[in-house]
Protein backbone atom coordinates (compact mmCIF):
# COMPACT_ATOMS: atom_id res chain seq x y z
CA UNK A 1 129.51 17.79 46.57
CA UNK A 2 127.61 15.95 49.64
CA UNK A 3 129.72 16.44 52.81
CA UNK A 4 128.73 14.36 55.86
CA UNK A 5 130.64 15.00 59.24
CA UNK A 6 130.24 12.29 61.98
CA UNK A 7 131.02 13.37 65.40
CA UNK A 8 130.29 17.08 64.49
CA UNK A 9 129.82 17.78 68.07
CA UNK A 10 133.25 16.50 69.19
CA UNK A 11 136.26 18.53 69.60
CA UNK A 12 137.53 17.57 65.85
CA UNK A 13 134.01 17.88 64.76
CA UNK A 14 133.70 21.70 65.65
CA UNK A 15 136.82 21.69 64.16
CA UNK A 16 135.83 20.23 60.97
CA UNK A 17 132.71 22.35 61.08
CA UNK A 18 135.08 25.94 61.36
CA UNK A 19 137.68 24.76 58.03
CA UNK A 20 135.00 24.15 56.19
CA UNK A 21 133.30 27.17 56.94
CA UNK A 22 136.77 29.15 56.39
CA UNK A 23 137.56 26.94 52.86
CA UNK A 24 135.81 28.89 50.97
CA UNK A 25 137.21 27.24 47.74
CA UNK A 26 135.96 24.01 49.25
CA UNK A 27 132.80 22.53 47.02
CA UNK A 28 130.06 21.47 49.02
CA UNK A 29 126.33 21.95 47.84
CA UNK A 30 124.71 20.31 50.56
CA UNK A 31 126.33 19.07 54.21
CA UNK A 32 124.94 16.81 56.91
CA UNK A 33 125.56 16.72 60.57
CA UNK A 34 125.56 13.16 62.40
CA UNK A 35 126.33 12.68 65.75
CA UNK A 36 125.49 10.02 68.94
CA UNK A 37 121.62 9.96 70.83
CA UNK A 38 123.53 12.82 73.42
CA UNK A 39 124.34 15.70 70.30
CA UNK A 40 121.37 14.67 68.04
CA UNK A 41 119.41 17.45 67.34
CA UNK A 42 121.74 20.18 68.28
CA UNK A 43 121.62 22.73 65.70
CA UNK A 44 124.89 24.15 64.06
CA UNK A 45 125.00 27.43 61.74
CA UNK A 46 127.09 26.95 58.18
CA UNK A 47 127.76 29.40 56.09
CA UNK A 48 124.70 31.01 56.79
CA UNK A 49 122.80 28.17 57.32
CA UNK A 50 121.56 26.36 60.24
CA UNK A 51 122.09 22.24 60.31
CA UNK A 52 120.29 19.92 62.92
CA UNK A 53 122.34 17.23 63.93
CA UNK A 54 121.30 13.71 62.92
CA UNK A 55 121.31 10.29 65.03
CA UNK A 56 123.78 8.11 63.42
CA UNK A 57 121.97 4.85 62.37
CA UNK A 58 122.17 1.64 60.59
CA UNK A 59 120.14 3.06 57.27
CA UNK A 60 120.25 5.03 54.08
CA UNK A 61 121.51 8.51 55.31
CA UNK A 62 124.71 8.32 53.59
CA UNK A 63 122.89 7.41 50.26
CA UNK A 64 124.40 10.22 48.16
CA UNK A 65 126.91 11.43 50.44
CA UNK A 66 130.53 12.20 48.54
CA UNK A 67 132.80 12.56 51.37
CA UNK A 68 132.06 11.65 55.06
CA UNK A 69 134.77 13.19 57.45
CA UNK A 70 134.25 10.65 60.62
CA UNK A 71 135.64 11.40 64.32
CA UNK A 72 133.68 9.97 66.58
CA UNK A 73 136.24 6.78 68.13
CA UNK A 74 137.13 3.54 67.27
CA UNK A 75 134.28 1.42 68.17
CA UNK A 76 131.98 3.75 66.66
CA UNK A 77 133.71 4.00 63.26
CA UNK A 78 134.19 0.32 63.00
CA UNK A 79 130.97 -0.54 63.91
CA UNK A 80 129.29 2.23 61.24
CA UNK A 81 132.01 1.88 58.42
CA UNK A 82 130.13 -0.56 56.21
CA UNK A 83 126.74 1.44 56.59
CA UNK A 84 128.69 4.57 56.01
CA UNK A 85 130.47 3.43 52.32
CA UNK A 86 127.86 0.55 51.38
CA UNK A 87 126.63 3.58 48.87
CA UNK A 88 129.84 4.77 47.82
CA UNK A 89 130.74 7.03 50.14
CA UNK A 90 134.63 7.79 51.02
CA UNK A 91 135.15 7.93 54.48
CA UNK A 92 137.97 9.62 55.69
CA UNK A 93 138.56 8.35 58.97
CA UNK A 94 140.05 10.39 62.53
CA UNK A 95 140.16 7.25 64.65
CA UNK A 96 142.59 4.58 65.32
CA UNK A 97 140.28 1.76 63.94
CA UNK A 98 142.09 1.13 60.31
CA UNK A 99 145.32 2.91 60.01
CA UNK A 100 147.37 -0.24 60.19
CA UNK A 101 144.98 -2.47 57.83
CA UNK A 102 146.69 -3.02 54.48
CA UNK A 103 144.15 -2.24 52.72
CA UNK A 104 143.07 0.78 54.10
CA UNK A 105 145.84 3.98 52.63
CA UNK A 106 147.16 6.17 55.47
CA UNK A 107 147.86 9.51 54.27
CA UNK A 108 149.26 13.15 54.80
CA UNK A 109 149.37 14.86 51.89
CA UNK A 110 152.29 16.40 51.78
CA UNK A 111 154.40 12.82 51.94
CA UNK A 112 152.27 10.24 50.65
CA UNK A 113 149.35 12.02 49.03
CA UNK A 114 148.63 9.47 46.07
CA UNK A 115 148.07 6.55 48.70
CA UNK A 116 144.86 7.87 48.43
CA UNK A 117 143.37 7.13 45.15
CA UNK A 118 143.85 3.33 46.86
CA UNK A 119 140.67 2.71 48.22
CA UNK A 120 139.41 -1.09 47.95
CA UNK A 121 137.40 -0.73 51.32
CA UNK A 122 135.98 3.05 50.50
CA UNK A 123 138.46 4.17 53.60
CA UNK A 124 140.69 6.17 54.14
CA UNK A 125 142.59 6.42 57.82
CA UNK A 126 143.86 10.03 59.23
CA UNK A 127 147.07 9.04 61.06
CA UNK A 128 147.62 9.94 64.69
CA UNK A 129 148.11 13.86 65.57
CA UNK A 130 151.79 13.00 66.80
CA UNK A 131 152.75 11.10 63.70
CA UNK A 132 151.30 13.49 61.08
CA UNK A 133 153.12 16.85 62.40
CA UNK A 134 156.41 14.20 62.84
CA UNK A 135 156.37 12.88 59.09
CA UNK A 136 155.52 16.63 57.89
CA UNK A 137 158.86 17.32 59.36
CA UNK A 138 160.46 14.09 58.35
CA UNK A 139 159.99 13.84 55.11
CA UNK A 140 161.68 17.35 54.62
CA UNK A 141 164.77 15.43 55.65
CA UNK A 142 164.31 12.31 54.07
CA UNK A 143 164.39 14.07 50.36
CA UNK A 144 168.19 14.73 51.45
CA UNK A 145 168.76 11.22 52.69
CA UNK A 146 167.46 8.68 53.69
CA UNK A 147 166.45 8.54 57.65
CA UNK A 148 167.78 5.50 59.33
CA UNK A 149 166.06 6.19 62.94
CA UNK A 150 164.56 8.77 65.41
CA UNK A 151 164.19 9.25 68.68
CA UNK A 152 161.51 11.42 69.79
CA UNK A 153 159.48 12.61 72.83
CA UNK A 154 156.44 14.41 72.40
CA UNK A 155 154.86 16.97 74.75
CA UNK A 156 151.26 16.59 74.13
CA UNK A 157 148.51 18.94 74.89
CA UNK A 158 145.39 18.53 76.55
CA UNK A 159 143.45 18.84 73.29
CA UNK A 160 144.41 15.12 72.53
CA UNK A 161 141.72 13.92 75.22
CA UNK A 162 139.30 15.63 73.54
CA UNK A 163 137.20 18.58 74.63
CA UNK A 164 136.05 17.32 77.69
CA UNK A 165 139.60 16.91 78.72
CA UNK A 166 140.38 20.54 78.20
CA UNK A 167 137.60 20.98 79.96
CA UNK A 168 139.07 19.02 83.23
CA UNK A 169 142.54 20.88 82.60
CA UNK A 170 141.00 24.12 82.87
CA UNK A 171 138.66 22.89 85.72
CA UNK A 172 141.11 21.33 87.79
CA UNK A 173 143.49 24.39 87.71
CA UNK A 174 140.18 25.94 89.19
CA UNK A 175 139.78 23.24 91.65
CA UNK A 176 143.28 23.83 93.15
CA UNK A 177 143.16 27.57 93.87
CA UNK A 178 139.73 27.30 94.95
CA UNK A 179 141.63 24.82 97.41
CA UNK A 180 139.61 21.59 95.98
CA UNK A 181 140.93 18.33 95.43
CA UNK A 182 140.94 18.02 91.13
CA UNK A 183 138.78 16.04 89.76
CA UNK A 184 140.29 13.73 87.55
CA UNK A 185 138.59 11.45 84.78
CA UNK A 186 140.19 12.33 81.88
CA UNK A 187 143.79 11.13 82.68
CA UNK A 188 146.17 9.16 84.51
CA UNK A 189 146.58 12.07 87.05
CA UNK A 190 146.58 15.34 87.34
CA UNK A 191 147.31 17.30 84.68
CA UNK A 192 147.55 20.57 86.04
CA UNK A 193 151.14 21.42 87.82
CA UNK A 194 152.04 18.24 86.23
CA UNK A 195 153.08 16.12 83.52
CA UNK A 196 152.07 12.47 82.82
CA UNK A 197 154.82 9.75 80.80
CA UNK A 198 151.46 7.64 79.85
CA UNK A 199 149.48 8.00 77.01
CA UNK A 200 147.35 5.22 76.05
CA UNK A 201 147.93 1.58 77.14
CA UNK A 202 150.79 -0.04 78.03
CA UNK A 203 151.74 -2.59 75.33
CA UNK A 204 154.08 -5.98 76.35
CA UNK A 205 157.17 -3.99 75.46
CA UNK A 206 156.54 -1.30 77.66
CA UNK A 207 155.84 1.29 75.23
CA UNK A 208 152.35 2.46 75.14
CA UNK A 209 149.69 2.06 72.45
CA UNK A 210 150.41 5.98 71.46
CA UNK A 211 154.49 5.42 71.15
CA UNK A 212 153.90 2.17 69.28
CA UNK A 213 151.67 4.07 66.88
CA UNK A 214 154.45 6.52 65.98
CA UNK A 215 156.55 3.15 65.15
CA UNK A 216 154.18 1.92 62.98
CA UNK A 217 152.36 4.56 61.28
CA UNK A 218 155.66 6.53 60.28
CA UNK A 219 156.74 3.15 58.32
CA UNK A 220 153.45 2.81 56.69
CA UNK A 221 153.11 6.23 55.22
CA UNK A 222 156.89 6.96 54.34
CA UNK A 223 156.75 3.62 53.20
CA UNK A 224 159.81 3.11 54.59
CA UNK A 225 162.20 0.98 56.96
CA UNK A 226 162.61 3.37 59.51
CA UNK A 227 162.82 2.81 63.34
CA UNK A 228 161.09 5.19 65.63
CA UNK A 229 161.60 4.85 69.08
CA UNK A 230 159.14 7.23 71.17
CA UNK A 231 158.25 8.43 74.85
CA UNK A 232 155.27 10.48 74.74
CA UNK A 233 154.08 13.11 77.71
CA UNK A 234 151.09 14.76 78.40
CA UNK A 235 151.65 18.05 79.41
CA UNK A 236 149.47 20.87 81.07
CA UNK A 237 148.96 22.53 77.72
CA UNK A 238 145.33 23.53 76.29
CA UNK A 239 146.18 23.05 72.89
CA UNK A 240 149.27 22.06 70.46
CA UNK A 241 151.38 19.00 70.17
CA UNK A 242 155.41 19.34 70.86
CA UNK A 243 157.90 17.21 69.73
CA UNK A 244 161.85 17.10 69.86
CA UNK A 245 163.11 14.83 67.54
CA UNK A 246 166.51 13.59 66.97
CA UNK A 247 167.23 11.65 63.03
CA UNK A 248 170.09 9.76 62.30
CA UNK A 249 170.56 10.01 58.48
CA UNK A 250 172.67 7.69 55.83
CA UNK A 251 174.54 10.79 54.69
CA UNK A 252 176.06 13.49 56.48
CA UNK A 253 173.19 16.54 56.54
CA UNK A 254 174.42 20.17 57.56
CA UNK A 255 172.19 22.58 59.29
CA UNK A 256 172.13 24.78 55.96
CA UNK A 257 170.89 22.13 54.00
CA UNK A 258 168.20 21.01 56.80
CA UNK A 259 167.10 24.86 57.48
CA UNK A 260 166.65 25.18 53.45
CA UNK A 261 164.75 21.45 53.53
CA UNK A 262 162.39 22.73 56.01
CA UNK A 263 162.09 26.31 54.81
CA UNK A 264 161.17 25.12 51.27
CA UNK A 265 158.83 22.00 52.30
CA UNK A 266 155.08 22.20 51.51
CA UNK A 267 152.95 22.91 55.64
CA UNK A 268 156.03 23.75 57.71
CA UNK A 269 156.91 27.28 58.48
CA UNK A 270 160.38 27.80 59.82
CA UNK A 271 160.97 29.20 63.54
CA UNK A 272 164.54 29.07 63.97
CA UNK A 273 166.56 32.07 65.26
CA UNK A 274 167.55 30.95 68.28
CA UNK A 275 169.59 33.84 69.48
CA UNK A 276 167.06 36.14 68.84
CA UNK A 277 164.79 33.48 70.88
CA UNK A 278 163.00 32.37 67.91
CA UNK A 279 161.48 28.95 68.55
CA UNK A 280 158.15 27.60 68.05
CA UNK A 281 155.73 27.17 70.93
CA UNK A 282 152.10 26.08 71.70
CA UNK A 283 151.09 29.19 73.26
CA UNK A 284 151.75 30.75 69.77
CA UNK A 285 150.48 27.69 67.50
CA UNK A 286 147.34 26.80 68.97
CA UNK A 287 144.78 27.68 66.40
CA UNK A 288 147.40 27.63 63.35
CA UNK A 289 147.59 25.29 60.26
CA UNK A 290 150.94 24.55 59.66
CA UNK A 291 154.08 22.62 61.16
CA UNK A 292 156.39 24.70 62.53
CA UNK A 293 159.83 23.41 62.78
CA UNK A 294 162.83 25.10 64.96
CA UNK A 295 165.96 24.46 67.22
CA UNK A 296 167.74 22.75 64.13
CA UNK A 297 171.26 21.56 65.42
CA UNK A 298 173.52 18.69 64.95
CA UNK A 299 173.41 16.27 67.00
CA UNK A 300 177.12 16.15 69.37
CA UNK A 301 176.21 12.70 70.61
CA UNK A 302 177.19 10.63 66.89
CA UNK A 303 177.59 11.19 63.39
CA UNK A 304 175.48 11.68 60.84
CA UNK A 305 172.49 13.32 63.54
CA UNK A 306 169.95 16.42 63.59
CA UNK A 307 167.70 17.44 66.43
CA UNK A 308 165.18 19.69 66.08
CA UNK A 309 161.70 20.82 67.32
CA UNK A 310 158.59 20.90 66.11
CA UNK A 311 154.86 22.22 66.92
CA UNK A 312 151.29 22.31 65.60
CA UNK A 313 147.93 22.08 66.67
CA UNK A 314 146.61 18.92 67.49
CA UNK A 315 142.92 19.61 66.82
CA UNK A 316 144.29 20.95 63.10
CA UNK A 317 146.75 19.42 61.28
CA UNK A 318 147.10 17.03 64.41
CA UNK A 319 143.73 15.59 62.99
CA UNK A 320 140.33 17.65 61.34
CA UNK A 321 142.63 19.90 58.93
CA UNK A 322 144.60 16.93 57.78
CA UNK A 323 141.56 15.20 56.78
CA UNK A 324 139.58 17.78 54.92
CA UNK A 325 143.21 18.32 53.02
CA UNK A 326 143.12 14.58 51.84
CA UNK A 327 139.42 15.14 50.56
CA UNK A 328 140.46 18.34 48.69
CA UNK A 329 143.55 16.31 47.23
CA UNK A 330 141.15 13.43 46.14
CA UNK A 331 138.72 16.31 44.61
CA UNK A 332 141.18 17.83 42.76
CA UNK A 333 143.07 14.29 41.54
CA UNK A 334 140.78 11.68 41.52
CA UNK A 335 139.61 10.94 38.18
């Protein structure tokens, strides 16, 4: 196998770069780095080897290529898609740029994992971070019965900017005691001592571009009707994605049933002794593969609801782990 990442100097490219040097199972006889006019030429070490990065142009380079595991933004994957699969490439893409177009599958493999033997346009979209770890967790539930609605508000880590917003996190919390004003480019506001109810645009509802992604992403990969209705938060967190999630289901769901749903389903790793303050949390996440799913209760406010709570890293399953597990899927399945 010929793997190509794009964006290996990015946040989810170093994080591409470290699975694929941990997947040991993983076939790949020959890999090439690709990155913008600022990263080409930095030099990576895999498995052993060291791997210049190249500049990403409008040529052959992807002659050959099997897989090419792309994060480097919108713009630049829309702009480079056709150059990238004109050879047959697959391109498994991290950005935003295709996840709604019909004809592009958007997949997590453990819900909708055949979606991606679909592949008219040689593309294949990696859903946003707050949507994968939320239909991991879902879709445990939706085997029992069929999810009518959610309601969720995420708590979202720094890591979702990127790396040079954990850099400003960790800077501006340096700033402050130094007794600087923080420098902020990354987001809204400050993030540190803070949290920010804006991610993304605003959109004519209200909603931002983020919350209207977890609307229309969940639909699209559980293939279902289901409403989501979402507020997500930045918080001052380096790493991780939280979520508390509330479902209302057809049929009546105890807490047994969910706790054995979750417990059982493929990528989620229970957390839930709450007594014994067993929950999950970032600080204990960050740097983990799974979903980890935890304060399962009824919901008191109508019938037929759960709430729970669920973690897991952004820069993982949240985006580079659940792409290199759809190209293992497609190696192992696709005919």
């Amino acid at each position: 196998m010929k793997i190509a990442i794009v964006g290996a100097s990015g946040a989810v490219g170093q994080e591409f770069l470290t699975i694929l040097n941990e997947r040991v199972d993983f076939p790949i006889d020959e890999l090439l780095l690709f990155g913008s006019a600022r990263s080409a030429g930095t030099k990576y070490t895999f498995r052993g080897k060291e791997i210049e990065v190249k500049l990403l142009q409008h040529n052959d380079d992807f002659k050959g290529v099997d897989i090419a595991l792309t994060s480097a933004g919108a713009s630049t994957s829309k702009e480079f898609a056709e150059t990238i699969t004109k050879h047959g490439t697959l391109m498994i893409d991290n950005s935003s740029a295709f996840r709604m177009d019909e004809d592009v599958p958007l997949v997590v493999p453990e819900v909708n994992p055949e979606d991606a033997l679909n592949t008219p346009r040689g593309i294949i979209a990696n859903p946003n971070c707050t949507t994968i770890q939320m239909v991991v967790a879902l879709n445990a539930i939706e085997k029992l019965s069929h999810i009518k609605r959610v309601h969720v508000a995420t708590y979202q880590s720094a890591s979702g900017g990127g790396a040079q917003a954990m850099a400003e996190l960790k800077h501006q919390y340096e700033e402050i005691v130094a007794g600087e004003e923080p420098t902020v480019n990354k987001f809204a506001y400050q993030l540190a001592y803070n949290v920010i109810p804006h991610i993304d645009v605003f959109t004519d509802n209200d909603y931002t571009k983020e919350e209207m992604k977890m609307y229309h992403e969940t639909r699209k990969i559980m293939h279902s009707d289901i409403a989501v209705s979402a507020t997500c938060v930045r918080v001052p967190v380096m790493r991780a994605h939280s979520e508390s999630i509330w479902v209302e289901t057809e049929q009546d769901i105890t807490i047994e049933q969910a706790r054995k749903a979750f417990a059982e389903s493929e990528g989620i790793v229970l957390m839930d002794e709450p007594s014994e303050k067993v929950y999950p949390m970032p600080l204990f996440i960050a740097g983990k593969d799974p979903v980890y799913v935890g304060r399962i209760r009824k919901d008191i406010s109508g019938e037929n609801g759960l709430a729970f709570w669920c973690v897991a890293d952004q820069i993982k399953k949240g985006a580079a782990l659940n792409a290199v597990q759809i190209a293992e899927w497609i190696i192992r399945n696709r005919k």
